[in-house]
N, C-alpha and C. Protein backbone atom coordinates (compact mmCIF):
# COMPACT_ATOMS: atom_id res chain seq x y z
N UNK A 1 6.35 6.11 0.14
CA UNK A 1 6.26 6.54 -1.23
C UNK A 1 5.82 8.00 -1.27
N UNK A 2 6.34 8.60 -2.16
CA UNK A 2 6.09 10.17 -2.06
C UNK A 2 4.19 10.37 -2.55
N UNK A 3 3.97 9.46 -3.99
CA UNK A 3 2.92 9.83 -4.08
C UNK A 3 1.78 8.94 -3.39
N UNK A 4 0.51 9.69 -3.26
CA UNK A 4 -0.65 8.53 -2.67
C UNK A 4 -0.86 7.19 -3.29
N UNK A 5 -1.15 6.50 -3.00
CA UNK A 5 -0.99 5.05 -3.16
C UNK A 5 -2.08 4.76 -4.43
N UNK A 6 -2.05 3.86 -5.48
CA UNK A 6 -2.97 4.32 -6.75
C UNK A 6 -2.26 4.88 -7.59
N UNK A 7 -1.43 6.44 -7.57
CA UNK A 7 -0.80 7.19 -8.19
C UNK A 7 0.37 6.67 -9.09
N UNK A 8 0.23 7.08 -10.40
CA UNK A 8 2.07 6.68 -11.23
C UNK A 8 2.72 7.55 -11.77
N UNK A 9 4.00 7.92 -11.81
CA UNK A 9 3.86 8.85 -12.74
C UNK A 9 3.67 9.98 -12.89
N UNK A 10 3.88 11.23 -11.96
CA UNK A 10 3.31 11.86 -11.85
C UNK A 10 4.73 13.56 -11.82
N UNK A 11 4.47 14.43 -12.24
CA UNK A 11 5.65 15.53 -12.17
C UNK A 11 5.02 16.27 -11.20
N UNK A 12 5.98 16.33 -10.14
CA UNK A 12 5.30 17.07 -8.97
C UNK A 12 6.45 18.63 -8.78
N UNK A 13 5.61 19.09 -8.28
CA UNK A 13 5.89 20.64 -8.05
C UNK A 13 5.99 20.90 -6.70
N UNK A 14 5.38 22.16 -6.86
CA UNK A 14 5.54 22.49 -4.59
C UNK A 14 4.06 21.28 -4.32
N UNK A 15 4.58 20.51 -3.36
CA UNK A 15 3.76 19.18 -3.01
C UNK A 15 3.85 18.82 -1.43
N UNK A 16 2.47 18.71 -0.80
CA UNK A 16 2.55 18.09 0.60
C UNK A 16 1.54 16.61 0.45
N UNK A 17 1.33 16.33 1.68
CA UNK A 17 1.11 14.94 1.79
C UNK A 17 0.67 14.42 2.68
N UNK A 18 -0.44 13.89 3.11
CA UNK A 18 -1.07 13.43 4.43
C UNK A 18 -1.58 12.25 4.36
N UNK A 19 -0.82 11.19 5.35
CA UNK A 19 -1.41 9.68 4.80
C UNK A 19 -1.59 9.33 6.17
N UNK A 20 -2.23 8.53 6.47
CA UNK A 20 -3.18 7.79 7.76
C UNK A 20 -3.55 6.35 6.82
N UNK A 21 -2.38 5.20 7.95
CA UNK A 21 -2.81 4.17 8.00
C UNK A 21 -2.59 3.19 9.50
N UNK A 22 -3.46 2.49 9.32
CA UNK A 22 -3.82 1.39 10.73
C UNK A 22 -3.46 -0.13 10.70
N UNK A 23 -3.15 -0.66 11.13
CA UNK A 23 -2.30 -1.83 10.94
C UNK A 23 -3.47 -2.75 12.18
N UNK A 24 -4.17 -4.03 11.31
CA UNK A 24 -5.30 -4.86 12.04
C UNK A 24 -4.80 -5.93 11.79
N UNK A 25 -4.46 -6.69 13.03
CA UNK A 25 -3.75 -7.98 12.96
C UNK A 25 -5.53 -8.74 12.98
N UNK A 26 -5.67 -9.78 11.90
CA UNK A 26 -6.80 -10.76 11.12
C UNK A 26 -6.62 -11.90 12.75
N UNK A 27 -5.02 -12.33 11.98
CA UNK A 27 -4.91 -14.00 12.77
C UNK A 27 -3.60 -13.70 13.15
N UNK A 28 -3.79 -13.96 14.42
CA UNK A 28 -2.16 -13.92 15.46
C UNK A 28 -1.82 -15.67 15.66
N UNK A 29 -2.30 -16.29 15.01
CA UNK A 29 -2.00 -18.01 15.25
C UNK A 29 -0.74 -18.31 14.50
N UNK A 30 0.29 -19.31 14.67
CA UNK A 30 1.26 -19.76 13.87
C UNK A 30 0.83 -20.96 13.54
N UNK A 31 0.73 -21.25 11.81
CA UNK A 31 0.73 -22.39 11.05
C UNK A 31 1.87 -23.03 10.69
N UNK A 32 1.90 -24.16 10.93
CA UNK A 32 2.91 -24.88 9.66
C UNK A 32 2.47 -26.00 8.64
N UNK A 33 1.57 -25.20 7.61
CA UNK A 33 1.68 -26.30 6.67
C UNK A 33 2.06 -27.32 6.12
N UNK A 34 3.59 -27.28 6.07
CA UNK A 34 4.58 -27.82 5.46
C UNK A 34 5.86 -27.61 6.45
N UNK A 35 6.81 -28.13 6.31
CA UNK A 35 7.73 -28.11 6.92
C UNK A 35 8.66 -26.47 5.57
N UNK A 36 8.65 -25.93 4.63
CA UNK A 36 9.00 -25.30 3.72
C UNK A 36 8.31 -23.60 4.10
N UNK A 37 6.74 -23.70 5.07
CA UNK A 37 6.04 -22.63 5.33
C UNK A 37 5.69 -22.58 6.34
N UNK A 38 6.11 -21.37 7.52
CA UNK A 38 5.67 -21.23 8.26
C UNK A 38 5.14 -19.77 8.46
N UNK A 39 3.77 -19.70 8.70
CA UNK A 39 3.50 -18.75 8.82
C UNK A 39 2.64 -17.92 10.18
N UNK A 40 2.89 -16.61 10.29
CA UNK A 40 2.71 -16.23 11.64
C UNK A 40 1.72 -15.36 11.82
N UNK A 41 1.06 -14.65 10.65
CA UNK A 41 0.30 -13.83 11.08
C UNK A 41 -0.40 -12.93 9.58
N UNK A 42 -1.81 -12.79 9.58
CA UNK A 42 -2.49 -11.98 8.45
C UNK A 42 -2.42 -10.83 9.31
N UNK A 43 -2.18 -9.48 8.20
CA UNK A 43 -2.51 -8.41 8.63
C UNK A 43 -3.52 -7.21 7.66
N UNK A 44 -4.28 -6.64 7.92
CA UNK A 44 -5.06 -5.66 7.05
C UNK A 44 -4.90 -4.31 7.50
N UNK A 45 -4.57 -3.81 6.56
CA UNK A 45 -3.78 -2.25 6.87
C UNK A 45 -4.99 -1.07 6.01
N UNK A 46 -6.07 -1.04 6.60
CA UNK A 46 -6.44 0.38 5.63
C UNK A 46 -5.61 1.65 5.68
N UNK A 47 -6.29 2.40 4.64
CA UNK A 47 -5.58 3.58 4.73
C UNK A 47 -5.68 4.49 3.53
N UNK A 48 -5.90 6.07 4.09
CA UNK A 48 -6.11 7.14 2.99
C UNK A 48 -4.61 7.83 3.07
N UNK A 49 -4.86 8.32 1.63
CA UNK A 49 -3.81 9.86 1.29
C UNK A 49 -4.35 11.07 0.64
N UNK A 50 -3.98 12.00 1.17
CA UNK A 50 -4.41 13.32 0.73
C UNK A 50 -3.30 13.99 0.06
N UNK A 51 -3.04 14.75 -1.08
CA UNK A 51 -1.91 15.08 -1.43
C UNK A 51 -2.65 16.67 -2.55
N UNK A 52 -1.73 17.47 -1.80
CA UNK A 52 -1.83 18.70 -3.48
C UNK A 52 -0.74 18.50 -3.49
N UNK A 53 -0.98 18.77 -5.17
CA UNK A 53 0.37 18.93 -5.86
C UNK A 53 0.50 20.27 -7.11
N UNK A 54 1.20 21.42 -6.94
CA UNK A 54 1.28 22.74 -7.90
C UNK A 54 2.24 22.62 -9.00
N UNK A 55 2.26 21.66 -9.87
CA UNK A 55 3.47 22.19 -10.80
C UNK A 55 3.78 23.37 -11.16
N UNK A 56 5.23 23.31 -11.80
CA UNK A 56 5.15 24.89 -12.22
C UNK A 56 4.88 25.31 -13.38
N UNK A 57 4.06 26.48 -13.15
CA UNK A 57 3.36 26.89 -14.65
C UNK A 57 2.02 26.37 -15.15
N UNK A 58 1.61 25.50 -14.02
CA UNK A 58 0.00 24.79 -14.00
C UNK A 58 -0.69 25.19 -13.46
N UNK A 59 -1.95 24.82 -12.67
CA UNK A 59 -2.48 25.09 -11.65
C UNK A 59 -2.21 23.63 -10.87
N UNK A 60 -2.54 23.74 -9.49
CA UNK A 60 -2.28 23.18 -8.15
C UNK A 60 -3.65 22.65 -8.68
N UNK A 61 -3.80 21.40 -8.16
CA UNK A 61 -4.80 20.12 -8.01
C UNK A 61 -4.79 19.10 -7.00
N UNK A 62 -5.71 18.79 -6.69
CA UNK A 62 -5.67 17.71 -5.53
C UNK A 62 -5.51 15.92 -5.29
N UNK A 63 -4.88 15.06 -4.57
CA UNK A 63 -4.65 13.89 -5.35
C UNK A 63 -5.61 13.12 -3.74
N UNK A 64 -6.66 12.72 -3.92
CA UNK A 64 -7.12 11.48 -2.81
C UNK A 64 -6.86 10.02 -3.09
N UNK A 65 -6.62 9.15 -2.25
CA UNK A 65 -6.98 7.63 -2.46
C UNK A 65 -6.84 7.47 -1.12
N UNK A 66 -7.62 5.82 -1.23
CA UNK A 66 -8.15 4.56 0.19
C UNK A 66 -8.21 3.67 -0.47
N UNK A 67 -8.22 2.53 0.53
CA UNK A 67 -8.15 1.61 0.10
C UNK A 67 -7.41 0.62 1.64
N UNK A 68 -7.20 -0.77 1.06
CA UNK A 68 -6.62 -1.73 1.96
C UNK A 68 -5.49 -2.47 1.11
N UNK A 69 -5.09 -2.86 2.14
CA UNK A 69 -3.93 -3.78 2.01
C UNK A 69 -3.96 -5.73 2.65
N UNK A 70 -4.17 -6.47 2.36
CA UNK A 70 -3.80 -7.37 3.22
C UNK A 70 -2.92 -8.17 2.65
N UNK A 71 -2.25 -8.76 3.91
CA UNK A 71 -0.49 -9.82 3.90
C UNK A 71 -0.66 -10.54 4.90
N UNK A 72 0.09 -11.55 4.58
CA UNK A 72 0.56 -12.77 4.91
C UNK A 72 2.02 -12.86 5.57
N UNK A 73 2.39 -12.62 6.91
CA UNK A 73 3.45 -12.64 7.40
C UNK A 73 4.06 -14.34 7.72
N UNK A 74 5.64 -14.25 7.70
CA UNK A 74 5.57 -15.70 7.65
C UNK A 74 7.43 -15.90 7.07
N UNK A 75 7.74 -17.21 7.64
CA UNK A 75 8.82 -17.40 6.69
C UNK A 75 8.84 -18.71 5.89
N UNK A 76 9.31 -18.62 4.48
CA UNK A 76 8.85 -19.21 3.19
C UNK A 76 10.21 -20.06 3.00
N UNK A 77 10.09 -20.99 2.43
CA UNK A 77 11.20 -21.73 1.92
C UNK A 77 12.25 -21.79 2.52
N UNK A 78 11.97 -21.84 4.05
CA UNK A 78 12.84 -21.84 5.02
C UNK A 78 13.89 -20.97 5.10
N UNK A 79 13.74 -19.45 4.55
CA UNK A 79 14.74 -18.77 4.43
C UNK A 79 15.15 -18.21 6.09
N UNK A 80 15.91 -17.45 6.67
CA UNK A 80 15.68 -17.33 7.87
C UNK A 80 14.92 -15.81 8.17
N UNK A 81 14.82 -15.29 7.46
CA UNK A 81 14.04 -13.49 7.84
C UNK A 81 12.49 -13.66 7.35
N UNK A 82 11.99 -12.46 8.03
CA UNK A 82 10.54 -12.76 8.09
C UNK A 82 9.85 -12.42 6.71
N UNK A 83 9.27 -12.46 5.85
CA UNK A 83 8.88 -11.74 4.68
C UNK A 83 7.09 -12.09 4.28
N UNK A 84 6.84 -10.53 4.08
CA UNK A 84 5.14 -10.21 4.05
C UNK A 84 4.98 -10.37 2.57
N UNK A 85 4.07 -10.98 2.56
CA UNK A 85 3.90 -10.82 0.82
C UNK A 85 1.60 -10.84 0.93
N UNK A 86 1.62 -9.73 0.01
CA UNK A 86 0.12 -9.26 -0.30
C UNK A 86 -0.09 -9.00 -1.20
N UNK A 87 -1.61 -8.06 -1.00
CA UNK A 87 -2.22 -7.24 -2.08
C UNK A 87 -2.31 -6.23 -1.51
N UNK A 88 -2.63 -5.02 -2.67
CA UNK A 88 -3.30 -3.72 -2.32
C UNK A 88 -4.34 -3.52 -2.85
N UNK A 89 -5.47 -2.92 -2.29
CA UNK A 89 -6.35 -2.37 -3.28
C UNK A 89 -6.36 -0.89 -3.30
N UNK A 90 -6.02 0.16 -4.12
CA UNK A 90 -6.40 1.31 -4.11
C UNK A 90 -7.47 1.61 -4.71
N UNK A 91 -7.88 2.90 -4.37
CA UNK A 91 -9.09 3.49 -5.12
C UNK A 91 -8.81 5.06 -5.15
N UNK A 92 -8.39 5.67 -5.88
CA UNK A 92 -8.08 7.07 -6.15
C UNK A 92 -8.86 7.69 -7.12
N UNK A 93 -8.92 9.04 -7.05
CA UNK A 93 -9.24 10.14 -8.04
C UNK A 93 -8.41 10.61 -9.10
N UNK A 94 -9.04 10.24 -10.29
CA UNK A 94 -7.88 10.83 -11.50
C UNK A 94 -7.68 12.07 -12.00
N UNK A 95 -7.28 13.22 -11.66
CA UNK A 95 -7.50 14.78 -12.51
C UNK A 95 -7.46 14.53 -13.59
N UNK A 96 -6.96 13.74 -14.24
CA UNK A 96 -6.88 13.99 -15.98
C UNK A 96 -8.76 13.26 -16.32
N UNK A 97 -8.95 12.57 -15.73
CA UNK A 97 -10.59 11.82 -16.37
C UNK A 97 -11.49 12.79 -15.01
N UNK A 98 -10.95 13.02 -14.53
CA UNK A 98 -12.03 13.69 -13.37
C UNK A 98 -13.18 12.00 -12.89
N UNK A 99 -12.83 11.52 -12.66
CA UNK A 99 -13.38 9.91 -11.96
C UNK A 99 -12.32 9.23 -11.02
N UNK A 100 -12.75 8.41 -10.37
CA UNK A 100 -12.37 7.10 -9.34
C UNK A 100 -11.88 6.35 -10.63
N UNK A 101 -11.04 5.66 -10.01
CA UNK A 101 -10.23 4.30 -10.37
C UNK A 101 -9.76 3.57 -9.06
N UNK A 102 -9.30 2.25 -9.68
CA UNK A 102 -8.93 1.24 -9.26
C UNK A 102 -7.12 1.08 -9.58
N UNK A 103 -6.80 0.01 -8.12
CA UNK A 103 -5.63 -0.40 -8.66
C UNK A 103 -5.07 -1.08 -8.00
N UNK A 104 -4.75 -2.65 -8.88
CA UNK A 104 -3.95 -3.50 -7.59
C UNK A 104 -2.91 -3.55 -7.48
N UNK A 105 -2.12 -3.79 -6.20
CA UNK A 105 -0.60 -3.89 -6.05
C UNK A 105 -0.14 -5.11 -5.39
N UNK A 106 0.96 -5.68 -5.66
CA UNK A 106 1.46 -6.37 -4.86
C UNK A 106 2.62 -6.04 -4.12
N UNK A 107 2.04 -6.44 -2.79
CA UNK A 107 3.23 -5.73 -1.43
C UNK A 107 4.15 -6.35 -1.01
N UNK A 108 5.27 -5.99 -0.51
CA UNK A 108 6.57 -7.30 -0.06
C UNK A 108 7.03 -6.09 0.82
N UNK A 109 7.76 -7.43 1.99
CA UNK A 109 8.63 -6.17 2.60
C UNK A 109 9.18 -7.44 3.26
N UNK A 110 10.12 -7.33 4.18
CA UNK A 110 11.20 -8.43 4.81
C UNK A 110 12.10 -7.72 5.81
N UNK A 111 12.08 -8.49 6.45
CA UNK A 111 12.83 -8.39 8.00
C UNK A 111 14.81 -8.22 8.25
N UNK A 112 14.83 -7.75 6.64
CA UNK A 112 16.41 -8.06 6.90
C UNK A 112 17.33 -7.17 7.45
């Protein structure tokens, strides 16, 4: 994603970007609940972004957030590809309120 994670919305100008994240496997065990779920693995991904951004005709301002991620790797309803499904938590800095916020996401991604 172009902007830091937290971020919506945003009109960007001359813009760079520095993100650092780590990928912590929880549980490497395979479950089968059900014959419908099988699942293979939790993962927790922290991770920051640093971002300026200069529109034009503004001044240049700075964009931080951190935060985690965790998912549930696994295949669901017996489909055959692998698919992660989570949360995010961000925590970013707002220039317009000058404060921290919050923000949850939900993550997906799939093996196809």
């Amino acid at each position: 994603s172009k902007l830091p994670r937290g971020y919506s919305k945003m009109i960007l100008g001359d813009y760079a970007k520095l993100s650092v994240d780590y990928s912590i496997p929880i549980a490497l065990n395979d479950y089968e609940p059900t014959p419908l779920f099988y699942f293979m693995r939790v993962n927790m991904v922290p991770f920051v972004d640093i971002a300026r951004n200069k529109p034009v005709g503004a001044p240049a301002y700075n964009m931080f957030s951190y935060g985690t991620s965790l998912s549930l790797r696994g295949h669901y309803f017996r489909i055959g590809a692998e698919l992660e499904i989570g949360a995010r938590l961000s925590r970013y800095w707002d220039p317009v309120t000058m404060r921290w916020a919050c923000k949850w996401d939900i993550v997906t991604s799939s093996s196809l």
